[in-house]
C-alpha atoms as a PDB file:
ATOM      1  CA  UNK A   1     112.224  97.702  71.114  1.00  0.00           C
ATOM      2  CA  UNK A   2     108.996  97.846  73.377  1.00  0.00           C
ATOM      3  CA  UNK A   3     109.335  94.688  74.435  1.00  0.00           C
ATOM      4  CA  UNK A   4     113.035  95.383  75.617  1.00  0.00           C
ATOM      5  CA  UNK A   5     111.217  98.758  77.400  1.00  0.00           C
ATOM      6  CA  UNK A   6     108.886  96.631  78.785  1.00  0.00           C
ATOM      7  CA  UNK A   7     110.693  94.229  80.784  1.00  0.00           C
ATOM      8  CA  UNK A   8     113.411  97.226  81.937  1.00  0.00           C
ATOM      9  CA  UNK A   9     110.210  98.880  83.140  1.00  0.00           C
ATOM     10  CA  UNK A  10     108.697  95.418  84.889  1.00  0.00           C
ATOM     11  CA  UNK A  11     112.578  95.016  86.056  1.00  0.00           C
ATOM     12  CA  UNK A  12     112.634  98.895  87.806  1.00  0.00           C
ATOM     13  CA  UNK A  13     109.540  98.372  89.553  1.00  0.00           C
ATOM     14  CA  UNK A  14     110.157  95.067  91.306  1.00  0.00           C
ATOM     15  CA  UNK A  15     113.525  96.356  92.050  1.00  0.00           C
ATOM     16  CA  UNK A  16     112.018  99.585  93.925  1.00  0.00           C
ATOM     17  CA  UNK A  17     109.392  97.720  95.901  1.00  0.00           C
ATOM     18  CA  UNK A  18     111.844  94.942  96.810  1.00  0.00           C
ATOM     19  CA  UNK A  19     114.209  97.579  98.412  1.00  0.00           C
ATOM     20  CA  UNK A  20     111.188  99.005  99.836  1.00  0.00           C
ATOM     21  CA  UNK A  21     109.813  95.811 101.504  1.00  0.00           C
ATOM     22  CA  UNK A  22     113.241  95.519 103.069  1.00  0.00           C
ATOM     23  CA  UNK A  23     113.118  95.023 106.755  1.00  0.00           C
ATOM     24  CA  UNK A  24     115.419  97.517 109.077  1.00  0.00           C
ATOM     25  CA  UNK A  25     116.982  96.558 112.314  1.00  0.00           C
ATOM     26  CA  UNK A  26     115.720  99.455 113.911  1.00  0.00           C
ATOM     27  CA  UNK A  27     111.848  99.665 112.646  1.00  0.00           C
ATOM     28  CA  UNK A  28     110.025  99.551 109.293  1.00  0.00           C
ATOM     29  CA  UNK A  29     111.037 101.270 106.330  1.00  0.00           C
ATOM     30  CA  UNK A  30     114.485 100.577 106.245  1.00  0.00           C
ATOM     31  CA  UNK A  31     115.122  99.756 102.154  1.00  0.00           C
ATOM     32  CA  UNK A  32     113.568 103.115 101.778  1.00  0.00           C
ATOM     33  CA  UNK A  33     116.660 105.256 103.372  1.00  0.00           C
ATOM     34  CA  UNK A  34     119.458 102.572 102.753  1.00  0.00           C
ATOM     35  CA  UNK A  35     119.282 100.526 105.974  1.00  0.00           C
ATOM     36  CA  UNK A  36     121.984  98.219 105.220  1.00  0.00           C
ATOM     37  CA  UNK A  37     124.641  97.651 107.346  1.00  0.00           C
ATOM     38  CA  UNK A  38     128.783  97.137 106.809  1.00  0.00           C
ATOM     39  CA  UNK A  39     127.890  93.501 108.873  1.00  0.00           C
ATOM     40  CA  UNK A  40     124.933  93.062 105.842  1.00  0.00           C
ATOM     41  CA  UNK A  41     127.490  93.192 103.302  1.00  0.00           C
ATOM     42  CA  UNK A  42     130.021  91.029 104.273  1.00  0.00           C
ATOM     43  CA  UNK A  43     127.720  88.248 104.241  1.00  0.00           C
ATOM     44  CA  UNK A  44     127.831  85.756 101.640  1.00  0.00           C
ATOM     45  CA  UNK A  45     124.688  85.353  99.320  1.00  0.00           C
ATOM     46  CA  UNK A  46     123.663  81.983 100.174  1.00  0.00           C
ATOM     47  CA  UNK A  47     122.944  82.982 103.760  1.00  0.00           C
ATOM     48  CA  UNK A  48     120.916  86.698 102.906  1.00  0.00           C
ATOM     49  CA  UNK A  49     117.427  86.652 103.351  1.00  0.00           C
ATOM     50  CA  UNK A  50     115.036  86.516 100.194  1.00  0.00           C
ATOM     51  CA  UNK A  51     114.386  90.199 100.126  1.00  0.00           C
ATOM     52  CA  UNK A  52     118.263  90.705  99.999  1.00  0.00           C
ATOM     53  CA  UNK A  53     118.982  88.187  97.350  1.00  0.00           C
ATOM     54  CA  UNK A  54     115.408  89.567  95.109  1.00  0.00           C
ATOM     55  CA  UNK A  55     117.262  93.151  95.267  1.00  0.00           C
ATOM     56  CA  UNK A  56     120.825  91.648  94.077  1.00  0.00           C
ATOM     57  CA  UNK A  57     119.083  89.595  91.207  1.00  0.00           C
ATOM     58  CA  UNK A  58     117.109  92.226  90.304  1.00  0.00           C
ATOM     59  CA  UNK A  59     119.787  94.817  90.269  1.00  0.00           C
ATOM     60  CA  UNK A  60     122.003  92.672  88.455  1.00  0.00           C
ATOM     61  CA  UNK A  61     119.204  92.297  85.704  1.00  0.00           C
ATOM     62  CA  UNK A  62     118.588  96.085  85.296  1.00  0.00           C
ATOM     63  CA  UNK A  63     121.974  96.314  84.638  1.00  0.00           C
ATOM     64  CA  UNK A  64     122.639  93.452  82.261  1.00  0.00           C
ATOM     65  CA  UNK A  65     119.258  94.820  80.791  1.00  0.00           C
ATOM     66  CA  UNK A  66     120.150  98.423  80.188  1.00  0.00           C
ATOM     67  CA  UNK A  67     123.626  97.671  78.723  1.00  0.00           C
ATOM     68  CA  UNK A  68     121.731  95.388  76.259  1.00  0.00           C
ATOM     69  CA  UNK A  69     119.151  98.012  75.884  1.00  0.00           C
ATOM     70  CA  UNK A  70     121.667 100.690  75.163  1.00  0.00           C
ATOM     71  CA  UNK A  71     123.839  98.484  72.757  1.00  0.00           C
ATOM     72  CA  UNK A  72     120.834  97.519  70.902  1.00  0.00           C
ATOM     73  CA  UNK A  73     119.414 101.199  70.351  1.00  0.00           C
ATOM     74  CA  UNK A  74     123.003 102.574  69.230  1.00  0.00           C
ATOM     75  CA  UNK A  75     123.086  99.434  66.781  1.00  0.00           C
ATOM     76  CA  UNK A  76     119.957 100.692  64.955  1.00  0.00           C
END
């Protein structure tokens, strides 16, 4: 089960400084307040920029990873 903790933990953190490290149209900082537009979304992946694709990888892992997590905690 640490190991599972672990990752989740090594998962959060890249997921908080990737949004972070996200660049805003109108200055630096953006990822920290939400600085994504309706325009940003509607954009397929293949054309986002690395930051953008990092934070939908990453979110998408932290979310496979907790519902693991959780399923494997209630199974013990």
């Amino acid at each position: 089960m640490e190991v599972w903790m672990i990752v989740q933990m090594v998962v959060s953190v890249g997921l908080i400084l990737v949004v972070i490290l996200q660049p805003r149209k109108s200055g630096m900082g953006g990822g920290i307040f939400g600085g994504m537009t309706l325009a940003n979304r509607s954009s397929k992946f293949k054309n986002l920029p690395l930051l953008s694709k990092l934070t939908v990888v990453l979110g998408t892992a932290l979310m496979v990873l907790s519902l693991l997590f959780a399923f494997l905690v209630t199974r013990l």
